[in-house]
Protein backbone atom coordinates (compact mmCIF):
# COMPACT_ATOMS: atom_id res chain seq x y z
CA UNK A 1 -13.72 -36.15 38.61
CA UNK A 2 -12.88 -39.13 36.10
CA UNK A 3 -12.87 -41.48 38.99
CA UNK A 4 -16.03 -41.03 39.69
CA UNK A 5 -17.48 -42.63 36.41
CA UNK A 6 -15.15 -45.20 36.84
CA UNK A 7 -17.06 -46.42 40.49
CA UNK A 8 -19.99 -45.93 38.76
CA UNK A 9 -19.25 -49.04 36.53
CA UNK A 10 -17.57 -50.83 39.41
CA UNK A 11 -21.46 -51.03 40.85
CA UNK A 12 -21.93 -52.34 37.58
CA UNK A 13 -20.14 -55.54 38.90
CA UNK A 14 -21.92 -57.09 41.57
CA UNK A 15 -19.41 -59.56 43.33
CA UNK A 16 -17.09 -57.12 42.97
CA UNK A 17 -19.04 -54.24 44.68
CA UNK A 18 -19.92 -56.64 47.57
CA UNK A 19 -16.17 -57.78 48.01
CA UNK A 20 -15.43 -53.81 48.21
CA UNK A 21 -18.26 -53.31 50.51
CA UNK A 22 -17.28 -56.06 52.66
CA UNK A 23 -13.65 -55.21 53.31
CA UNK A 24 -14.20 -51.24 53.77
CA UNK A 25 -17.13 -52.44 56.37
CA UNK A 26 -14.72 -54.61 57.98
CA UNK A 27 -11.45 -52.31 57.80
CA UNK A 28 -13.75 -49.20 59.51
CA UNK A 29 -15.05 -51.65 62.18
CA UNK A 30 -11.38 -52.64 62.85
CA UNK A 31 -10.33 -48.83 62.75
CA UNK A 32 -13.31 -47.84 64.84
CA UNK A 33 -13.49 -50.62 67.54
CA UNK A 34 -10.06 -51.21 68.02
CA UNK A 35 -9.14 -47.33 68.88
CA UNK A 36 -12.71 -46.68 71.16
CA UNK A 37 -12.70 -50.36 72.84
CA UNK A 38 -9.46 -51.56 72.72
CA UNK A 39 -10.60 -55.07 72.38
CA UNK A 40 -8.19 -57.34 71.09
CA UNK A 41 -10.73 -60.32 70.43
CA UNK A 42 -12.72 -58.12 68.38
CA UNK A 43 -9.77 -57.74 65.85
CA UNK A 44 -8.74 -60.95 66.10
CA UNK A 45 -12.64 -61.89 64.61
CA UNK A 46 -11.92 -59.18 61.82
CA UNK A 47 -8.59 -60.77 61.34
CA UNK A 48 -10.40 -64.22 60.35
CA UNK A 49 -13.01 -62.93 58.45
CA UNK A 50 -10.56 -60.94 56.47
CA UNK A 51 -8.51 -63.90 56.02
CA UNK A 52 -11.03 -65.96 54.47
CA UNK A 53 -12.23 -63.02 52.51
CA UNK A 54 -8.66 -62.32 50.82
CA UNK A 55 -8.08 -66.34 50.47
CA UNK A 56 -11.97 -66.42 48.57
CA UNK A 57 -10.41 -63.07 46.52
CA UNK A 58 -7.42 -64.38 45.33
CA UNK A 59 -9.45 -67.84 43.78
CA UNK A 60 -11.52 -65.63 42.21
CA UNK A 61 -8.57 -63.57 41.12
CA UNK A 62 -7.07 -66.96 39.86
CA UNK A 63 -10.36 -68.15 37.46
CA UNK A 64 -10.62 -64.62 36.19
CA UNK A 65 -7.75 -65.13 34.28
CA UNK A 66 -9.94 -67.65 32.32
CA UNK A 67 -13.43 -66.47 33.09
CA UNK A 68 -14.73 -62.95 32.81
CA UNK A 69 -16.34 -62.06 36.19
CA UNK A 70 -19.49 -61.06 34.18
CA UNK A 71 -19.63 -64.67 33.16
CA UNK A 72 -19.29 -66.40 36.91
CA UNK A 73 -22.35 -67.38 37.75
CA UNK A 74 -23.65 -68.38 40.80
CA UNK A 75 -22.15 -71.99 41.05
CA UNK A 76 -18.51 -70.58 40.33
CA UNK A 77 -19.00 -68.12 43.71
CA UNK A 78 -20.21 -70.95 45.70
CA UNK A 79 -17.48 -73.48 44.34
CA UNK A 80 -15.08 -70.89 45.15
CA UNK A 81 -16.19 -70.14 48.66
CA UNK A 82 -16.35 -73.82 49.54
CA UNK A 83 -12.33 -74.14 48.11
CA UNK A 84 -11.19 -70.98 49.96
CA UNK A 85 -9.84 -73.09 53.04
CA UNK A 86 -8.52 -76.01 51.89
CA UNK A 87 -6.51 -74.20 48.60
CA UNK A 88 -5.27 -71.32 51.72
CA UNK A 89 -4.16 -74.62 53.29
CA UNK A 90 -2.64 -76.92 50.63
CA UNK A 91 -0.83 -73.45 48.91
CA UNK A 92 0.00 -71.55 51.92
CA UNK A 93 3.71 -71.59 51.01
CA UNK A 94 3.32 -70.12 47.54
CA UNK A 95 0.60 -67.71 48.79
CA UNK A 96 3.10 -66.13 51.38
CA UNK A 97 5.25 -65.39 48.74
CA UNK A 98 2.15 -63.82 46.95
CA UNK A 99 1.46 -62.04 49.90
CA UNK A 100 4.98 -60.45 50.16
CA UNK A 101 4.35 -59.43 46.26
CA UNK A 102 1.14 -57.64 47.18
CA UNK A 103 2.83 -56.17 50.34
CA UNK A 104 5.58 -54.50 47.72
CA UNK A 105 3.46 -53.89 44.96
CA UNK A 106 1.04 -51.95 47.70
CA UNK A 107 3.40 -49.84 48.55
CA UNK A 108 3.89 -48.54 44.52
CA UNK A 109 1.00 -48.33 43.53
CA UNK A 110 -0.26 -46.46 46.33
CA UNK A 111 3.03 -44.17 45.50
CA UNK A 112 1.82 -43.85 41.72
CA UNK A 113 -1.62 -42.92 42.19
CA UNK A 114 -1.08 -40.27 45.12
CA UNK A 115 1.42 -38.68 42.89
CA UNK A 116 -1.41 -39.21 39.77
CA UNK A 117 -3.63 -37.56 42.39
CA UNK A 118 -1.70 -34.82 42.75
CA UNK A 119 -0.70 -33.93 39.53
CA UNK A 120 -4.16 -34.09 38.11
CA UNK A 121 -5.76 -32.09 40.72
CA UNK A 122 -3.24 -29.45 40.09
CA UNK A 123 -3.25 -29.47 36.19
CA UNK A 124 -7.54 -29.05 36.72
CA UNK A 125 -7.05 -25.86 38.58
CA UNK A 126 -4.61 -24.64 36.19
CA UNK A 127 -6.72 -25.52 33.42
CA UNK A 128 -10.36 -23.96 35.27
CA UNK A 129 -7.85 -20.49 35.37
CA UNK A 130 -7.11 -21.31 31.81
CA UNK A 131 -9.96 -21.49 30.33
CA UNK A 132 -11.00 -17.90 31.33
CA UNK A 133 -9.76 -15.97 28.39
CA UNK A 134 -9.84 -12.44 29.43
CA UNK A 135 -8.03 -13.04 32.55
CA UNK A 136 -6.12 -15.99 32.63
CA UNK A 137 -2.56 -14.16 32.93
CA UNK A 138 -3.48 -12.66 35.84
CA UNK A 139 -5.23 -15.72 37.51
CA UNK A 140 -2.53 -17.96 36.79
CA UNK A 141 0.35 -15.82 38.49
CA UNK A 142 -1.73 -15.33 41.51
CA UNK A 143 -2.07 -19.44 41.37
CA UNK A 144 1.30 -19.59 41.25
CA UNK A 145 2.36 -17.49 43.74
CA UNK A 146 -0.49 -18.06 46.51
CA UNK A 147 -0.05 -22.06 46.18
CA UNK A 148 3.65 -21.31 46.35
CA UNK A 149 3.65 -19.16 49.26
CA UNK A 150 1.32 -21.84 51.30
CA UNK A 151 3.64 -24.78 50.67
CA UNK A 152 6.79 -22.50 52.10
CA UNK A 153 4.60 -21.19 55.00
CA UNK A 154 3.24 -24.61 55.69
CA UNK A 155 7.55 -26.31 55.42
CA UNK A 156 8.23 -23.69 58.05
CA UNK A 157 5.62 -24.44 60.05
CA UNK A 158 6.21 -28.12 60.11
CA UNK A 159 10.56 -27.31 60.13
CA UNK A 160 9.69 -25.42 63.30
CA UNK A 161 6.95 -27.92 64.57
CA UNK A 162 9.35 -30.99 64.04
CA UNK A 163 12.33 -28.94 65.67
CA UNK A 164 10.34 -28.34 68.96
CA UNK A 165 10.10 -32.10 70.28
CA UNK A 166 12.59 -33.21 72.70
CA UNK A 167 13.02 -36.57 70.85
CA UNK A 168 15.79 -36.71 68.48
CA UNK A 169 13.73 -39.14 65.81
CA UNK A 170 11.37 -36.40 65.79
CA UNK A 171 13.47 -33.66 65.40
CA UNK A 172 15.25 -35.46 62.24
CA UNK A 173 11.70 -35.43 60.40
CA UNK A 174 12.10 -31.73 59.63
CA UNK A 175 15.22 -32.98 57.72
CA UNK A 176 12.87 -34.62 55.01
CA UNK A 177 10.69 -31.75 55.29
CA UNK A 178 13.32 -29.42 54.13
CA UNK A 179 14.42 -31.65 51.41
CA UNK A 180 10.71 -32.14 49.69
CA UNK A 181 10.77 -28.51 49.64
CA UNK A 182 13.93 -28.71 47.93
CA UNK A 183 12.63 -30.75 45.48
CA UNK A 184 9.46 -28.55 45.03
CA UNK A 185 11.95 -25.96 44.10
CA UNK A 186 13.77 -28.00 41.61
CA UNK A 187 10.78 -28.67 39.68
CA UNK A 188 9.81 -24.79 40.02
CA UNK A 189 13.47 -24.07 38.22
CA UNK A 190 12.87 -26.58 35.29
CA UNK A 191 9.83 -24.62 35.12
CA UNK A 192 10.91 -21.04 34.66
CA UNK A 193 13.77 -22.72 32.49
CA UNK A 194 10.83 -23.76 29.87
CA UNK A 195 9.05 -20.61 30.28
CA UNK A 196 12.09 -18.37 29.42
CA UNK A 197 12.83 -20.65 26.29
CA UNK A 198 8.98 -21.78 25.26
CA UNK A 199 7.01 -18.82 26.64
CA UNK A 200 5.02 -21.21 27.99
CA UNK A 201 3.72 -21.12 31.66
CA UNK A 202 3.37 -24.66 34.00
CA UNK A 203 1.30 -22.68 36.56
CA UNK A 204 -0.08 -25.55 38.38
CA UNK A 205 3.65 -26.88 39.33
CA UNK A 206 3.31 -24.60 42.90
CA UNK A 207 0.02 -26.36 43.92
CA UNK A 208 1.36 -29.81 42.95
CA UNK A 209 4.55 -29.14 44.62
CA UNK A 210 1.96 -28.28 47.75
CA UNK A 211 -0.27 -31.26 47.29
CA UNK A 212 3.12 -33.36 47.14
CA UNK A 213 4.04 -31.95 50.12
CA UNK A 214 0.71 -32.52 52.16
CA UNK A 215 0.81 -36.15 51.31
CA UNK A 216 4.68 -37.16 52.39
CA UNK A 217 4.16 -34.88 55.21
CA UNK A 218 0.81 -37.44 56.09
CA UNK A 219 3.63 -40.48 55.34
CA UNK A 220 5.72 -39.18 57.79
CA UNK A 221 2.95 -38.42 60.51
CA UNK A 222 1.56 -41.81 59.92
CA UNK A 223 4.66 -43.45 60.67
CA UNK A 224 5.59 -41.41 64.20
CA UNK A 225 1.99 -40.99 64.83
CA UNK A 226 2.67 -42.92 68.34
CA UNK A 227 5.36 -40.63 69.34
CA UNK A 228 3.54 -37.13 68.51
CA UNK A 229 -0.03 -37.37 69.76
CA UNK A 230 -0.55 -38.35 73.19
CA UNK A 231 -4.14 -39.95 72.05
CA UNK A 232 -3.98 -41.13 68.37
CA UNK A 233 -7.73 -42.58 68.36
CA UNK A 234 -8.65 -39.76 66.24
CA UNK A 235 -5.52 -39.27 63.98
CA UNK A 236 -6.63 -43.16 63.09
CA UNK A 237 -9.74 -42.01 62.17
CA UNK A 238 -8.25 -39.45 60.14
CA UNK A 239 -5.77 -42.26 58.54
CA UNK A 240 -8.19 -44.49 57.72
CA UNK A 241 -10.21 -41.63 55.42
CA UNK A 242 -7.22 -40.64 53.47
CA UNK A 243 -6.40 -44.38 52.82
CA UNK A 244 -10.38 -45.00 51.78
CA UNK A 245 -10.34 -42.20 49.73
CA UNK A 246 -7.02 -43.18 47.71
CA UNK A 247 -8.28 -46.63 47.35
CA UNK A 248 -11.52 -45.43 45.79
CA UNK A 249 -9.63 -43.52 44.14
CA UNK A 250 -7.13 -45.98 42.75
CA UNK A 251 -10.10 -48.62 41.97
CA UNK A 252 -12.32 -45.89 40.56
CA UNK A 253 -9.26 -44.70 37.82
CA UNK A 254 -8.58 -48.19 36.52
CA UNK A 255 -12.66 -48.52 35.56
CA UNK A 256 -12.38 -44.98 34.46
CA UNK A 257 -9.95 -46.69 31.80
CA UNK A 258 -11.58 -49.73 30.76
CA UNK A 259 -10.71 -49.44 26.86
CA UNK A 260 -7.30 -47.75 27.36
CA UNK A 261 -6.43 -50.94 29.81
CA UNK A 262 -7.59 -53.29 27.08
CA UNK A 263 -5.67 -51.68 23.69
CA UNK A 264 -2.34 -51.49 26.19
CA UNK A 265 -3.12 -54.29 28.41
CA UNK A 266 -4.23 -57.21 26.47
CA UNK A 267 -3.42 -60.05 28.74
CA UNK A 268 -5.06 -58.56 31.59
CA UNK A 269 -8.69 -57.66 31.89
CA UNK A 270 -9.97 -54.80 34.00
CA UNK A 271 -11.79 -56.92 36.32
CA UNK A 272 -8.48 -58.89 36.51
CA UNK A 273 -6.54 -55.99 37.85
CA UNK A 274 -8.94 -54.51 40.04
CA UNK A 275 -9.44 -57.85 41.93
CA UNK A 276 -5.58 -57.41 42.43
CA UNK A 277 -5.92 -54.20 43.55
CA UNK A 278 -8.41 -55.11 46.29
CA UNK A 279 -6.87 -58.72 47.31
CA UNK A 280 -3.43 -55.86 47.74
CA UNK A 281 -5.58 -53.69 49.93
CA UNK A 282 -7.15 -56.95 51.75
CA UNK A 283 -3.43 -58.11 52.42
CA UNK A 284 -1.81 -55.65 53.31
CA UNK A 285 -4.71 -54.28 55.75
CA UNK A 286 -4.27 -57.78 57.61
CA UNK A 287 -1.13 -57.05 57.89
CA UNK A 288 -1.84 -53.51 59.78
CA UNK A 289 -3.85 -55.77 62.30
CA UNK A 290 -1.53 -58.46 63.32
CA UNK A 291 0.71 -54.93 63.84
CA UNK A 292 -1.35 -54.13 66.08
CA UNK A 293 -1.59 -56.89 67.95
CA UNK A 294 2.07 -56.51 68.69
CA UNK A 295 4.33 -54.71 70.87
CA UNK A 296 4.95 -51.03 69.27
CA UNK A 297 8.85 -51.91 69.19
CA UNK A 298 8.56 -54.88 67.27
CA UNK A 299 6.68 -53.19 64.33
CA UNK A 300 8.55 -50.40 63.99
CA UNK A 301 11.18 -51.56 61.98
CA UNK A 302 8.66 -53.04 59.62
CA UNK A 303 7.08 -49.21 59.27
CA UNK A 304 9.66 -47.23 58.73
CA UNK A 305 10.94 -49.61 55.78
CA UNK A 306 7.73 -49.45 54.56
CA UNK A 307 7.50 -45.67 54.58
CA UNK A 308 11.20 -45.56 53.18
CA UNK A 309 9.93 -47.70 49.87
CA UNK A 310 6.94 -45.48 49.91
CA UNK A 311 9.25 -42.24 50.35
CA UNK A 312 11.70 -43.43 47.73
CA UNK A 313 8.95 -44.39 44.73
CA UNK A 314 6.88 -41.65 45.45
CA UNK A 315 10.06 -39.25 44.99
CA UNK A 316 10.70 -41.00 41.40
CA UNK A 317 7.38 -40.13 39.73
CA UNK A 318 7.68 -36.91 41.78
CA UNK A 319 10.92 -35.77 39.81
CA UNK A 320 10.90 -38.08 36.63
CA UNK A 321 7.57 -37.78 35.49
CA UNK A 322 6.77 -34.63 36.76
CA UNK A 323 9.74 -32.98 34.70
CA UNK A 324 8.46 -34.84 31.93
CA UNK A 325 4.83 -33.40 32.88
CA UNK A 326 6.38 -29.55 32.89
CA UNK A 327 7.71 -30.31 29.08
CA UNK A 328 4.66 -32.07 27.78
CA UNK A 329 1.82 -30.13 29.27
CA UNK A 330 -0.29 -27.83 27.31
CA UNK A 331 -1.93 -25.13 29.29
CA UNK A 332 -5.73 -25.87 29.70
CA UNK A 333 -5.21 -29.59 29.13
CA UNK A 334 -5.28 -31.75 31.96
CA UNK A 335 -2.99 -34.85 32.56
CA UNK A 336 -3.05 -37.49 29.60
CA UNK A 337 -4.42 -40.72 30.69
């Protein structure tokens, strides 16, 4: 995948790569200590490192607005460390409100990218089916209709999973089930619309529409993961994977589009915005420990507005650019960057 060349030249940047290295060390730890040991010191020592990591992150986001990361040498690094502290200190106001930013602009462009994900897994399929001249008719309806059939096997399956728990928050879940299928059938309509009118056939809608429903079916797990498994140690695990892999992901895309960042973004450099995207990460994964250090019923307020914002977002570039994907795509041509 694209994403992959784009991590490839991430190694390329040293303080970068360590930065990355250091908080995906440190977030695993957290993930892996706190669910087999329970130890609430121990994440209160990954809470301070992480601190000081995102405070030295966001300097170093600050100077690379005037200096190239390429061109910070050694004494820039060191200067930087040394100021973490006392700039966290003397701008702690004004780096709350940054904070809350980041917290927002988390939840987004996590929404953006899983939908990006999704969309450009599908349109690869489609295209591998495609490309296979003397049988592409027939491999593209059986796309469509297997990948269709799995995502209304797998809504009944979670409708009827949902349904069974005594607890009425539960039970509403199957609710939002129903309605992403809903929407999965929308976009299949605007589909057939085009075909009847273009003869022209968006066979990878049913697996995105399947993909889409996989990952808000993980956002609404994640967020009643307390109240449905008895032992969530290893659904944590499980969380923490999918939210590595997106990040990679999301970091590995933006170096995957160095050039088309610079002719569109020309304030910003690359290095810029992927320091953003990790000092995002950084933040809001301190926030997920002090979480955790609270009482369950004092966070879960916080969650489920978090997973609303992430619902709502997620269903935008769902519908508006993925109607605007069904128009514009050109069988055997994957997304356009």
């Amino acid at each position: 995948m694209r994403f992959i060349s784009g991590l490839k030249n991430l190694s390329k940047k040293t303080i970068l790569l360590i930065i990355v290295i250091l908080f995906v060390v440190s977030w695993f730890l957290f993930v892996f200590g706190f669910d087999v040991f329970s130890n609430i010191t121990f994440s209160r020592y990954f809470l301070i490192f992480l601190g000081f990591l995102a405070g030295f992150t966001f300097i170093l986001f600050i100077i690379s607005f005037f200096i190239p990361i390429g061109k910070m040498g050694i004494i820039v690094i060191v200067v930087s460390a040394a100021l973490t502290l006392p700039i966290m200190w003397i701008f702690g106001r004004i780096i709350n409100l940054f904070t809350i930013f980041c917290y927002v602009a988390n939840i987004i462009i996590t929404a953006f990218f899983a939908f990006k994900f999704c969309m450009d897994t599908s349109t690869k399929v489609d295209s591998y089916f495609y490309e296979k001249k003397s049988s592409r008719i027939f491999t593209r309806i059986i796309e469509f209709v297997i990948f269709f059939l799995l995502c209304w096997w797998f809504a009944s399956l979670s409708i009827r999973f949902f349904v069974s728990f005594p607890t009425p928050g539960v039970q509403s879940l199957a609710r939002i089930v129903f309605n992403i299928f809903l929407i999965g059938l929308a976009l299949l309509a605007i589909m057939l619309i085009r075909l009847i009118f273009t003869k022209k056939f968006a066979a990878y809608i049913s697996f995105f529409n399947l993909l889409i429903f996989f990952y808000v079916l993980y956002i609404i797990i994640d967020l009643w993961a307390t109240f449905i498994f008895a032992d969530t140690s290893g659904y944590d695990l499980l969380s923490f994977f999918i939210d590595f892999l997106l990040f990679i992901y999301i970091i590995g895309s933006i170096y995957d589009r160095v050039d088309y960042i610079k002719d569109k973004l020309k304030i910003f450099r690359v290095d810029t915005i992927a320091l953003f995207i990790i000092l995002m990460k950084l933040i809001v994964q301190i926030i997920e420990i002090l979480r955790e250090l609270l009482p369950p019923i004092d966070v879960i307020p916080g969650l489920i507005l978090q997973a609303q914002i992430l619902w709502i977002f997620f269903i935008i570039f769902t519908l508006i650019v993925g109607i605007y994907t069904i128009f514009k795509h050109k069988e055997g041509k994957i997304s356009p960057k």
